[in-house]
C-alpha atoms as a PDB file:
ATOM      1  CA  UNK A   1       0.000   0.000   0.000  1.00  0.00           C
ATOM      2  CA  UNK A   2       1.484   3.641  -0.946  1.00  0.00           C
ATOM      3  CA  UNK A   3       1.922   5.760   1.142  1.00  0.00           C
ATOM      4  CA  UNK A   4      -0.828   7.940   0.250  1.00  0.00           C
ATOM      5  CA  UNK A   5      -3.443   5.273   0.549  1.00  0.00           C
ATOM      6  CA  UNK A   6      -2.123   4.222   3.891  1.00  0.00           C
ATOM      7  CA  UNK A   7      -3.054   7.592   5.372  1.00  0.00           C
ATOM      8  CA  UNK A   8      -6.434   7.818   3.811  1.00  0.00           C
ATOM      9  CA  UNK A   9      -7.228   4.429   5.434  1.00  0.00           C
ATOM     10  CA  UNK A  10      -6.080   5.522   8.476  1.00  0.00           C
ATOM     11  CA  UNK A  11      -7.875   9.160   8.287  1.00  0.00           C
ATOM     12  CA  UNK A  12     -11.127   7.910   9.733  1.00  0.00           C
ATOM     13  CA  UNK A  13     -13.766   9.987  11.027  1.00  0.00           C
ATOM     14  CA  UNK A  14     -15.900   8.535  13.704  1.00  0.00           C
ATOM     15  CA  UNK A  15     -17.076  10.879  15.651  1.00  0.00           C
ATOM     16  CA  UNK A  16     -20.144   9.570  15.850  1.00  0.00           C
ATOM     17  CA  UNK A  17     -19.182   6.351  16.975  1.00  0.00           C
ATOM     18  CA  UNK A  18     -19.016   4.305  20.282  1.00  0.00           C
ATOM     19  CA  UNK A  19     -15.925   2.455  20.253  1.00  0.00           C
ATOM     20  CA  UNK A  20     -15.893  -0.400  23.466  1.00  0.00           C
ATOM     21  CA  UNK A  21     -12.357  -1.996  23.972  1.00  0.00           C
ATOM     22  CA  UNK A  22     -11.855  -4.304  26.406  1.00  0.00           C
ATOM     23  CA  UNK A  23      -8.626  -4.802  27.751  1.00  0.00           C
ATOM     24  CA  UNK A  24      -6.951  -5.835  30.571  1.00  0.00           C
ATOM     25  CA  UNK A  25      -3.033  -5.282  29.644  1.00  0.00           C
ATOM     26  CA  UNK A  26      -2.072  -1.650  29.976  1.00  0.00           C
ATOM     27  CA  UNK A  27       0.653  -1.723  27.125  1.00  0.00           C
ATOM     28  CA  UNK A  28      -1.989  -2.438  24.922  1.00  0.00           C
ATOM     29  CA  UNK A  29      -4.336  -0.140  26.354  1.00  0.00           C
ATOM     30  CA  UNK A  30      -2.172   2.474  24.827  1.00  0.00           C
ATOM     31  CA  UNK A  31      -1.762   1.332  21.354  1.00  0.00           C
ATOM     32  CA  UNK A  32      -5.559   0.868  21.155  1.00  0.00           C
ATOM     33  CA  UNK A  33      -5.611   5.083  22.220  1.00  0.00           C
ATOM     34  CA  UNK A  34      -2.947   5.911  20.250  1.00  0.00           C
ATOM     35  CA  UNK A  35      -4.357   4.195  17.121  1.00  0.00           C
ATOM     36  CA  UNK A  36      -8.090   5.448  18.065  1.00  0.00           C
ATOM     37  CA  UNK A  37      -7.676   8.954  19.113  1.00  0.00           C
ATOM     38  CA  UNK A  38      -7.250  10.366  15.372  1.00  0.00           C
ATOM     39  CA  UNK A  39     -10.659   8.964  14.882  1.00  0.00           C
ATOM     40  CA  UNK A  40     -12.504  10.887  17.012  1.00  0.00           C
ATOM     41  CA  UNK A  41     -14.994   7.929  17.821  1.00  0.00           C
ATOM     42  CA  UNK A  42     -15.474   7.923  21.565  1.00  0.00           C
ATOM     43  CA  UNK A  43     -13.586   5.340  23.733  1.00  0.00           C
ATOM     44  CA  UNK A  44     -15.367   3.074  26.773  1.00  0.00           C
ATOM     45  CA  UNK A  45     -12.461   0.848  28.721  1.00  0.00           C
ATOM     46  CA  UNK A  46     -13.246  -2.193  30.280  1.00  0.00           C
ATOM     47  CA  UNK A  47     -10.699  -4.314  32.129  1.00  0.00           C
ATOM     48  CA  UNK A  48     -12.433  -7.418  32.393  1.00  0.00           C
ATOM     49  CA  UNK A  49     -15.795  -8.921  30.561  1.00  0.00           C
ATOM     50  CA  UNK A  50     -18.484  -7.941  33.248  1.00  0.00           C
ATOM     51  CA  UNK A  51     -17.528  -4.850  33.119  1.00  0.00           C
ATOM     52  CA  UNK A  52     -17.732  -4.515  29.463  1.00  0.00           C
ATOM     53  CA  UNK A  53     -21.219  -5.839  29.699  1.00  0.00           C
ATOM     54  CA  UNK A  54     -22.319  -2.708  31.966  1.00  0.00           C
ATOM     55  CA  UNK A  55     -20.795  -0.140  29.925  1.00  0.00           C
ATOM     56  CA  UNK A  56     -22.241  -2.035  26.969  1.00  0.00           C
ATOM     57  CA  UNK A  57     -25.699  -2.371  28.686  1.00  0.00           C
ATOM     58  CA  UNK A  58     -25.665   1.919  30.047  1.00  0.00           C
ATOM     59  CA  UNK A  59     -24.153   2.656  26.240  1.00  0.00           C
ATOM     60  CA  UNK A  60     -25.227   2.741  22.499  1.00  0.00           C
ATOM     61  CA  UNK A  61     -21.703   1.000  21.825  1.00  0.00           C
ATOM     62  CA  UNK A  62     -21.566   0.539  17.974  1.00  0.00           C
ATOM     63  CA  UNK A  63     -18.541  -1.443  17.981  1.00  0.00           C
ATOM     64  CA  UNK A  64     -16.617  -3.764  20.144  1.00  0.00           C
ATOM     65  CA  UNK A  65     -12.909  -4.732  20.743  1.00  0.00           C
ATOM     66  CA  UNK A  66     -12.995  -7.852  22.747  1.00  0.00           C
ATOM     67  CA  UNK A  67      -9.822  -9.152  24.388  1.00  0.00           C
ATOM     68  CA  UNK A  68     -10.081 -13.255  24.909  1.00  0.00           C
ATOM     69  CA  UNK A  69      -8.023 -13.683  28.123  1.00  0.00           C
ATOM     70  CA  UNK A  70      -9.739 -11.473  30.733  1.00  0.00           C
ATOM     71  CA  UNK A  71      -9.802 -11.395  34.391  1.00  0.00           C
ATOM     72  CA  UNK A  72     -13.421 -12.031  35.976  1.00  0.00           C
ATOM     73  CA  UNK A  73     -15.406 -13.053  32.878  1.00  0.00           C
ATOM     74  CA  UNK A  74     -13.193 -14.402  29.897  1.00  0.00           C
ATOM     75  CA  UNK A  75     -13.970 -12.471  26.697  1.00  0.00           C
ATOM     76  CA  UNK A  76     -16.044 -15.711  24.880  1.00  0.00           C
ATOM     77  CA  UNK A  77     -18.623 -15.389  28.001  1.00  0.00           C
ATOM     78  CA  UNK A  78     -18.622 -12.003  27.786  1.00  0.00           C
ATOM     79  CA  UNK A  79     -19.040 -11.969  23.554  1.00  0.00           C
ATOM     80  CA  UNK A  80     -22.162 -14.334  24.258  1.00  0.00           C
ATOM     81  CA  UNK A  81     -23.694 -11.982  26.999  1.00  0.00           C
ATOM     82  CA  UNK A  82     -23.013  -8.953  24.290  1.00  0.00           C
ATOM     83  CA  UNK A  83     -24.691 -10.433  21.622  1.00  0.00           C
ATOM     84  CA  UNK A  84     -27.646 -11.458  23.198  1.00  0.00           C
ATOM     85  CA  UNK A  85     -28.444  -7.977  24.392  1.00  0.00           C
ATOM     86  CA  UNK A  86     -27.309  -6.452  20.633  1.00  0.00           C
ATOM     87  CA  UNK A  87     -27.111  -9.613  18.344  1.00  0.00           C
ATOM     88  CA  UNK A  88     -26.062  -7.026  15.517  1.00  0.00           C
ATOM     89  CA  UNK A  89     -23.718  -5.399  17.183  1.00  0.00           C
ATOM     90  CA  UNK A  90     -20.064  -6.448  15.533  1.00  0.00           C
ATOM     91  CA  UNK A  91     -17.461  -7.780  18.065  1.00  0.00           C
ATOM     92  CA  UNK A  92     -14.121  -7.925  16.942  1.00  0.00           C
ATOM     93  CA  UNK A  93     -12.009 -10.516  18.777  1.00  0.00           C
ATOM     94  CA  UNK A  94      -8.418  -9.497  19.545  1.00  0.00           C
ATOM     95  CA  UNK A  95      -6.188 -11.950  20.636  1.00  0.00           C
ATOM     96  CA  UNK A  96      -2.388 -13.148  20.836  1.00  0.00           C
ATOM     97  CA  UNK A  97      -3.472 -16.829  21.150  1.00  0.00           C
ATOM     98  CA  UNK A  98      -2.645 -17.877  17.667  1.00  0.00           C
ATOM     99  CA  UNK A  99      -3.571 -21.611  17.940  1.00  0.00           C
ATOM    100  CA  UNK A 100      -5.313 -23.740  14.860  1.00  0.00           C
ATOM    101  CA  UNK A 101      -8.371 -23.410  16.305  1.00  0.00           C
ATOM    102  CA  UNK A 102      -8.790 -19.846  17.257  1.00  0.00           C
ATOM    103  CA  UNK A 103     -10.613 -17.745  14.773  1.00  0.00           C
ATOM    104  CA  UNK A 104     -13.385 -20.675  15.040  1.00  0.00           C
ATOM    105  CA  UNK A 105     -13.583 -20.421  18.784  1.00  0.00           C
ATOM    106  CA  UNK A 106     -14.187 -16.931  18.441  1.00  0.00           C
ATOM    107  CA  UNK A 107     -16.529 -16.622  15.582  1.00  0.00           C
ATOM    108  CA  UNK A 108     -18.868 -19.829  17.478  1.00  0.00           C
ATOM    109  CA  UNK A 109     -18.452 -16.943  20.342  1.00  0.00           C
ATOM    110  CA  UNK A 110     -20.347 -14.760  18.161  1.00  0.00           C
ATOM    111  CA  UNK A 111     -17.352 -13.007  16.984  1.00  0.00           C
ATOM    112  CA  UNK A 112     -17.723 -11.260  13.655  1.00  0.00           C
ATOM    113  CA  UNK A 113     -14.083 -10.891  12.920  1.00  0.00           C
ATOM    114  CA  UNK A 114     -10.800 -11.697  14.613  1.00  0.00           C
ATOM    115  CA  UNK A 115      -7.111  -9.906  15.088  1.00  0.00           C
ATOM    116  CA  UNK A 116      -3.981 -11.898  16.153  1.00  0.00           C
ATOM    117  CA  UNK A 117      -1.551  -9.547  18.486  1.00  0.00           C
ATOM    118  CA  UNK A 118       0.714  -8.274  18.223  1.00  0.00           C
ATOM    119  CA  UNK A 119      -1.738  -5.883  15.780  1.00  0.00           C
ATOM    120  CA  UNK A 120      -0.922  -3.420  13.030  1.00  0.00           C
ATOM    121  CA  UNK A 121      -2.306  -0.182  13.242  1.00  0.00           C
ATOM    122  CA  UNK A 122      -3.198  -0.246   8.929  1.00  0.00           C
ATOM    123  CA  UNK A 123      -5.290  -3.885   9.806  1.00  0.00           C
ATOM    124  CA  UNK A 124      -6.450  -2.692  12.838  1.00  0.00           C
ATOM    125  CA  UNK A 125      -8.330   0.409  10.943  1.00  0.00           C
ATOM    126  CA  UNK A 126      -8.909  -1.487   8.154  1.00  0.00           C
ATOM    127  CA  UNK A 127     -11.041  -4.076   9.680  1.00  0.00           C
ATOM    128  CA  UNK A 128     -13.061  -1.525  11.810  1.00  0.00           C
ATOM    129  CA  UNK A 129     -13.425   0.166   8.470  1.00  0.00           C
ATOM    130  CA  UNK A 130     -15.450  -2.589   7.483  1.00  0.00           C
ATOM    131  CA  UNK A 131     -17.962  -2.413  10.230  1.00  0.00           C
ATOM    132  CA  UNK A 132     -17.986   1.331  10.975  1.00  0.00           C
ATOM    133  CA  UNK A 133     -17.957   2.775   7.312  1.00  0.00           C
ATOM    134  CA  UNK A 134     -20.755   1.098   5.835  1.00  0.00           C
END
């Protein structure tokens, strides 16, 4: 990708958005605000999966970042709880468990798309572009 495309992908405007990322690892925490903030979509931060669920319940969230391994509630539990309340709303699962397996475990979940860590800012746009632009 040239240069020039690369910034229009990432020069997203999404101010009207609800972005919910759930995280529990700080370092992470601050590539996911880093890589956000130019979007201007608002940010919720949950550390572990029950509290995504209340700020997902008290918010019109129109997308979620779901971490798998999470303190209190994993992420799969919580993706399940998510989607029954919102079935439509997309959950994107980001992991860095890798294993053959994976993207199924999420996407029986209810996971509508999945991103191995360590993440790249360009896919990490790119597939939010998906759900948020159309």
């Amino acid at each position: 990708m040239s240069d020039s495309n690369l910034s229009n992908a990432l020069n997203q405007d999404w101010g009207d958005k609800i972005i919910l990322v759930v995280e529990d690892v700080d370092t992470n925490k601050i590539f996911f605000d880093a890589a956000l903030r130019r979007t201007s979509a608002k940010i919720l931060w949950a550390k572990d999966g029950q509290q995504a669920i209340d700020l997902f319940k008290d918010n019109d969230v129109d997308l979620v970042l779901m971490d798998l391994q999470l303190p209190v509630m994993d992420g799969y539990a919580a993706t399940r709880e998510i989607k029954k309340i919102k079935p439509d709303v997309p959950i994107i699962a980001q992991t860095a468990h890798v294993m053959s397996g994976e993207r199924e475990k999420c996407m029986e979940a209810g996971c509508d798309d999945y991103l191995a860590k360590p993440i790249r800012l360009q896919v990490l746009i790119e597939t939010l572009s998906k759900f948020l632009n159309s």
